[in-house]
Protein backbone atom coordinates (compact mmCIF):
# COMPACT_ATOMS: atom_id res chain seq x y z
CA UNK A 1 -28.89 41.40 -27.21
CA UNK A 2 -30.13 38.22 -27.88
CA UNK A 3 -28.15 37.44 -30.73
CA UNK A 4 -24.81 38.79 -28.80
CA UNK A 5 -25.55 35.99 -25.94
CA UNK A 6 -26.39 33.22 -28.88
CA UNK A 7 -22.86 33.92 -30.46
CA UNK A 8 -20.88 34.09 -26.63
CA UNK A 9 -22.97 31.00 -25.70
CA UNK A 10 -21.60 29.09 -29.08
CA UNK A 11 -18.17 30.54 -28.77
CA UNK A 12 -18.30 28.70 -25.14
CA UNK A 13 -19.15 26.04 -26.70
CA UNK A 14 -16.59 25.82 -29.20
CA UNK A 15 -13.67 25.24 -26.49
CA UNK A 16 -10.09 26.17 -26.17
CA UNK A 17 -9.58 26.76 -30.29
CA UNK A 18 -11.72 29.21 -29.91
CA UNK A 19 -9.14 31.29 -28.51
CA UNK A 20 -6.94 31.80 -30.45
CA UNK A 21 -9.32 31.91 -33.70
CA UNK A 22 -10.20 35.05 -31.90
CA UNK A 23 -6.73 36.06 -31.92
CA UNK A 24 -6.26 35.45 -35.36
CA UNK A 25 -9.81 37.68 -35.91
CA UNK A 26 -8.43 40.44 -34.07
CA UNK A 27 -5.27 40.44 -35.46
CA UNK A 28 -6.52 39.95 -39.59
CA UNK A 29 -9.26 43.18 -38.35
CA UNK A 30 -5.94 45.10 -37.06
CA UNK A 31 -3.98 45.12 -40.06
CA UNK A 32 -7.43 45.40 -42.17
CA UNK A 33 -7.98 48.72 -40.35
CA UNK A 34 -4.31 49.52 -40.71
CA UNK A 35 -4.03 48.95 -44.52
CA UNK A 36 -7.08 50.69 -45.54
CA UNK A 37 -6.14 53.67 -43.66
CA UNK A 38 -2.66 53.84 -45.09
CA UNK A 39 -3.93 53.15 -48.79
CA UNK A 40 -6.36 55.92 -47.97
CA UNK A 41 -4.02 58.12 -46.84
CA UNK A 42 -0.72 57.81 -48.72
CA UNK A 43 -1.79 56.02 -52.01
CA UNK A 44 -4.99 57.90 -52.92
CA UNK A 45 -5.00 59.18 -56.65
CA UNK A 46 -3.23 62.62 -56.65
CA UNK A 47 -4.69 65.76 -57.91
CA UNK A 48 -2.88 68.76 -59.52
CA UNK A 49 -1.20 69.53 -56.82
CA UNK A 50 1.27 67.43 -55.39
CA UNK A 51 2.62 69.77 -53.18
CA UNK A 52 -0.33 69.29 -50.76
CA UNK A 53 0.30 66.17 -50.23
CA UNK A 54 1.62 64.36 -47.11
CA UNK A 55 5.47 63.90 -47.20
CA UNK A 56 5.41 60.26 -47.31
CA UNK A 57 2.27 60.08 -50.60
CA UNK A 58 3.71 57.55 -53.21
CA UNK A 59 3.49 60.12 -55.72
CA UNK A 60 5.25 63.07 -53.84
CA UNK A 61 7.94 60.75 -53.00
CA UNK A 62 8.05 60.09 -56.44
CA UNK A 63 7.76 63.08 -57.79
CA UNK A 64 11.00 64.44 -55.25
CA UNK A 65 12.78 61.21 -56.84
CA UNK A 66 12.82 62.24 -60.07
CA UNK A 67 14.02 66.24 -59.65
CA UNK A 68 16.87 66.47 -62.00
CA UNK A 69 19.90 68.33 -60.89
CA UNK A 70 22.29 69.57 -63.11
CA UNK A 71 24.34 67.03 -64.42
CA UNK A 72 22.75 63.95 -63.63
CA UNK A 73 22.46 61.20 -65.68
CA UNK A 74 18.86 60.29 -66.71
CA UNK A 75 19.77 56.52 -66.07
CA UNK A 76 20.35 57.06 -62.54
CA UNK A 77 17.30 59.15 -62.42
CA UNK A 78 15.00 55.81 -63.86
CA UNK A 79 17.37 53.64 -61.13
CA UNK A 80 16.13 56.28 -58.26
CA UNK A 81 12.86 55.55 -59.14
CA UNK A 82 12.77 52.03 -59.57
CA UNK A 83 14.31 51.69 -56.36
CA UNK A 84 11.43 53.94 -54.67
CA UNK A 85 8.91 51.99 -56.31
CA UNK A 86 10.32 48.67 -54.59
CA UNK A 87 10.44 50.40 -51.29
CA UNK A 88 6.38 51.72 -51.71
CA UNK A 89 5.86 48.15 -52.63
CA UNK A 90 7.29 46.89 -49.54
CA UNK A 91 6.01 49.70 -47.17
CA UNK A 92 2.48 49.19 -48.62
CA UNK A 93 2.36 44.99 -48.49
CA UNK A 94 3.52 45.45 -44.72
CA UNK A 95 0.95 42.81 -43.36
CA UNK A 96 0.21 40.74 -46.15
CA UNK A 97 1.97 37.82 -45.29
CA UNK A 98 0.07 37.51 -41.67
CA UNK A 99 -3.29 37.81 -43.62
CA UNK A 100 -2.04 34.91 -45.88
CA UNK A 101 -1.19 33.31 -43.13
CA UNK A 102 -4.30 33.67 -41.56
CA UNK A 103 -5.90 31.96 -44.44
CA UNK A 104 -4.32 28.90 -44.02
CA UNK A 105 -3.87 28.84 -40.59
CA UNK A 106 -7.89 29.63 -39.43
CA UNK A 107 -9.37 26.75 -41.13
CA UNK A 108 -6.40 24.35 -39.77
CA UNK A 109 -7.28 25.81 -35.94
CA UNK A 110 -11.43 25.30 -36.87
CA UNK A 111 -10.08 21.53 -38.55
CA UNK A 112 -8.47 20.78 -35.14
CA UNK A 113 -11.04 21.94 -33.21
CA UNK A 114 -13.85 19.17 -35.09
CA UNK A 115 -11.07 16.79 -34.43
CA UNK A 116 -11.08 17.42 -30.71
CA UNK A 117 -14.80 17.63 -30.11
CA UNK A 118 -15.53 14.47 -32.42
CA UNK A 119 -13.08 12.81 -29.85
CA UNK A 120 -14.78 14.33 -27.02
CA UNK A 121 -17.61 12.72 -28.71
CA UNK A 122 -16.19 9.45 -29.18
CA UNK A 123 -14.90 8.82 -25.58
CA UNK A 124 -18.44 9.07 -23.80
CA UNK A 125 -19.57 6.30 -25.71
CA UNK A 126 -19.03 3.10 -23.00
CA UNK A 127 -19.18 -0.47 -23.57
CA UNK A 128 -22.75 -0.88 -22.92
CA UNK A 129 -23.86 1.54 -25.56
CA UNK A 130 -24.46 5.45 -24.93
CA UNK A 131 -23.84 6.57 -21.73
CA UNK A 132 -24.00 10.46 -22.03
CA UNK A 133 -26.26 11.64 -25.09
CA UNK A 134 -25.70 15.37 -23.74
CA UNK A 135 -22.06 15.02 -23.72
CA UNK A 136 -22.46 13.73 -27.63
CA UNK A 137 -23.90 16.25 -28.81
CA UNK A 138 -21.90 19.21 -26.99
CA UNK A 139 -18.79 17.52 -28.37
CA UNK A 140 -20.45 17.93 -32.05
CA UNK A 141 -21.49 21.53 -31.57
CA UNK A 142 -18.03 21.79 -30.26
CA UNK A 143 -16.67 20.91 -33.31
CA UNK A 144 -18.66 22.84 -35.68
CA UNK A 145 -18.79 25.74 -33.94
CA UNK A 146 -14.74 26.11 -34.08
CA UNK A 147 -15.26 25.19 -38.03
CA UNK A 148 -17.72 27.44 -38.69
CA UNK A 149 -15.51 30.55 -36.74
CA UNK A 150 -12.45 28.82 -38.44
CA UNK A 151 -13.40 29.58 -41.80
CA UNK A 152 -15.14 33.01 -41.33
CA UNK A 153 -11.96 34.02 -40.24
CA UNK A 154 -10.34 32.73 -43.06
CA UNK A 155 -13.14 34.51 -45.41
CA UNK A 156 -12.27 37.74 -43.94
CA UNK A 157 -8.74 37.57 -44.56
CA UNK A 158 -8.71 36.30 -47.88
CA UNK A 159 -11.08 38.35 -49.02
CA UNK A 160 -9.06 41.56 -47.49
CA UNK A 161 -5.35 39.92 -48.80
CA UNK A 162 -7.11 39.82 -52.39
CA UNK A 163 -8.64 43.57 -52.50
CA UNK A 164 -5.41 45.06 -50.86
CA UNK A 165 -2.80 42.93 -53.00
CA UNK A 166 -5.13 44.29 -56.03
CA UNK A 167 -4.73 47.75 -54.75
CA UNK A 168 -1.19 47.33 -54.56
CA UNK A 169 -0.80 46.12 -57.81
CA UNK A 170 -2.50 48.75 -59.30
CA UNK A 171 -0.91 51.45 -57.00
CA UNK A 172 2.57 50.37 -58.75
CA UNK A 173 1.23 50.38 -62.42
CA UNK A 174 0.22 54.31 -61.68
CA UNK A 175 3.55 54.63 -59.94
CA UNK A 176 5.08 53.28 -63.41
CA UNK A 177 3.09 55.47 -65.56
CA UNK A 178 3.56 58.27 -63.84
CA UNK A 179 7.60 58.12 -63.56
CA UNK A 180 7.41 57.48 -67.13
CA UNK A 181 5.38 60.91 -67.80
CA UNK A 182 8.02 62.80 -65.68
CA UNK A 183 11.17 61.10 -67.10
CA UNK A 184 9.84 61.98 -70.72
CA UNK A 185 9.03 65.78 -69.72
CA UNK A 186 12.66 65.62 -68.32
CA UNK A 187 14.00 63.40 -71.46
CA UNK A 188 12.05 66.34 -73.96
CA UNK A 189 13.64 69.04 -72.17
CA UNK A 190 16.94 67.87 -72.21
CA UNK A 191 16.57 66.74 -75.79
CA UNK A 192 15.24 70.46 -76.01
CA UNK A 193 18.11 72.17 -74.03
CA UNK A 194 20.39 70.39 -76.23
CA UNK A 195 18.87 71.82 -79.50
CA UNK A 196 19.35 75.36 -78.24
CA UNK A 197 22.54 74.84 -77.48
CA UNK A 198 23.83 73.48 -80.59
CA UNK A 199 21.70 76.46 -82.66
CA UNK A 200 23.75 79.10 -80.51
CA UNK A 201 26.43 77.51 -81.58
């Protein structure tokens, strides 16, 4: 309890920036939660059977991409697919560019916040020399306060935007290799088909 009241009594302290540093927080914790379940849930490595997987799993999508019907040509097949993979791409970075923003943006709020308590600071000093040492030093914990929140904020979310956009990445290169598996069973057995045919002949 006693370390809940230090961290309200310093985010009281830290004055109006703390705000909406607290919005950002919220907001980088939102999509954190939201990412990590989706990644979880509809990019997890498949097993055997890809038939128990949800609907919308990168790889059953996939996998319902590249179902050859009869006469269809195995380039628009590889075009299907490279078209899904875009679209996973997309679904699955929904949120990065907040986070990145976040980055930036959290130690700018915590910057502006040092600026306005250092001025707070500044204006209690009178022409005859100190005139509020309390005031002084509130304006300085002001100020670093709203850095320190300011730039664990913008740890969080760069930390997150790194581990998800690494996930990603590697989500697509198991996407690639696994079209490429299917579009070489489907290139063998056409390639097959074809050798049949011309021996019946």
């Amino acid at each position: 309890m006693q370390d809940w009241a230090g961290i309200t009594a310093a985010a009281q302290v830290g004055g109006w920036v703390v705000y909406p540093l607290t919005l950002l927080a919220v907001l980088a914790i939102a999509i954190v939660i939201d990412r990590a379940y989706m990644f979880v849930r509809f990019a997890s490595q498949p097993g055997t059977n890809l038939g128990t997987l949800p609907s919308q799993h990168a790889f059953r999508r996939l996998d319902e991409t590249v179902i050859v019907q009869a006469g269809t040509p195995l380039w628009l097949v590889e075009a299907r697919a490279q078209s899904l993979a875009t679209c996973i791409e997309r679904d699955m970075s929904r949120g990065f560019w907040v986070l990145e923003t976040i980055v930036t943006a959290a130690p700018l709020l915590g910057l502006l916040g040092t600026i306005v308590g250092m001025m707070h600071s500044f204006q209690l000093f009178g022409g005859n020399g100190l005139v509020n040492p309390g005031g002084v030093t509130g304006g300085v914990a002001q100020s670093l306060v709203a850095t320190a929140i300011g730039l664990v904020v913008a740890l969080f979310s760069l930390f997150a935007f790194n581990y998800f956009s690494r996930r990603l990445e590697r989500l697509i290169d198991d996407l690639e290799v696994h079209a490429n598996e299917r579009l070489n069973e489907i290139r063998l057995k056409a390639e097959s088909t074809g050798e049949l045919a011309g021996d019946g002949r």
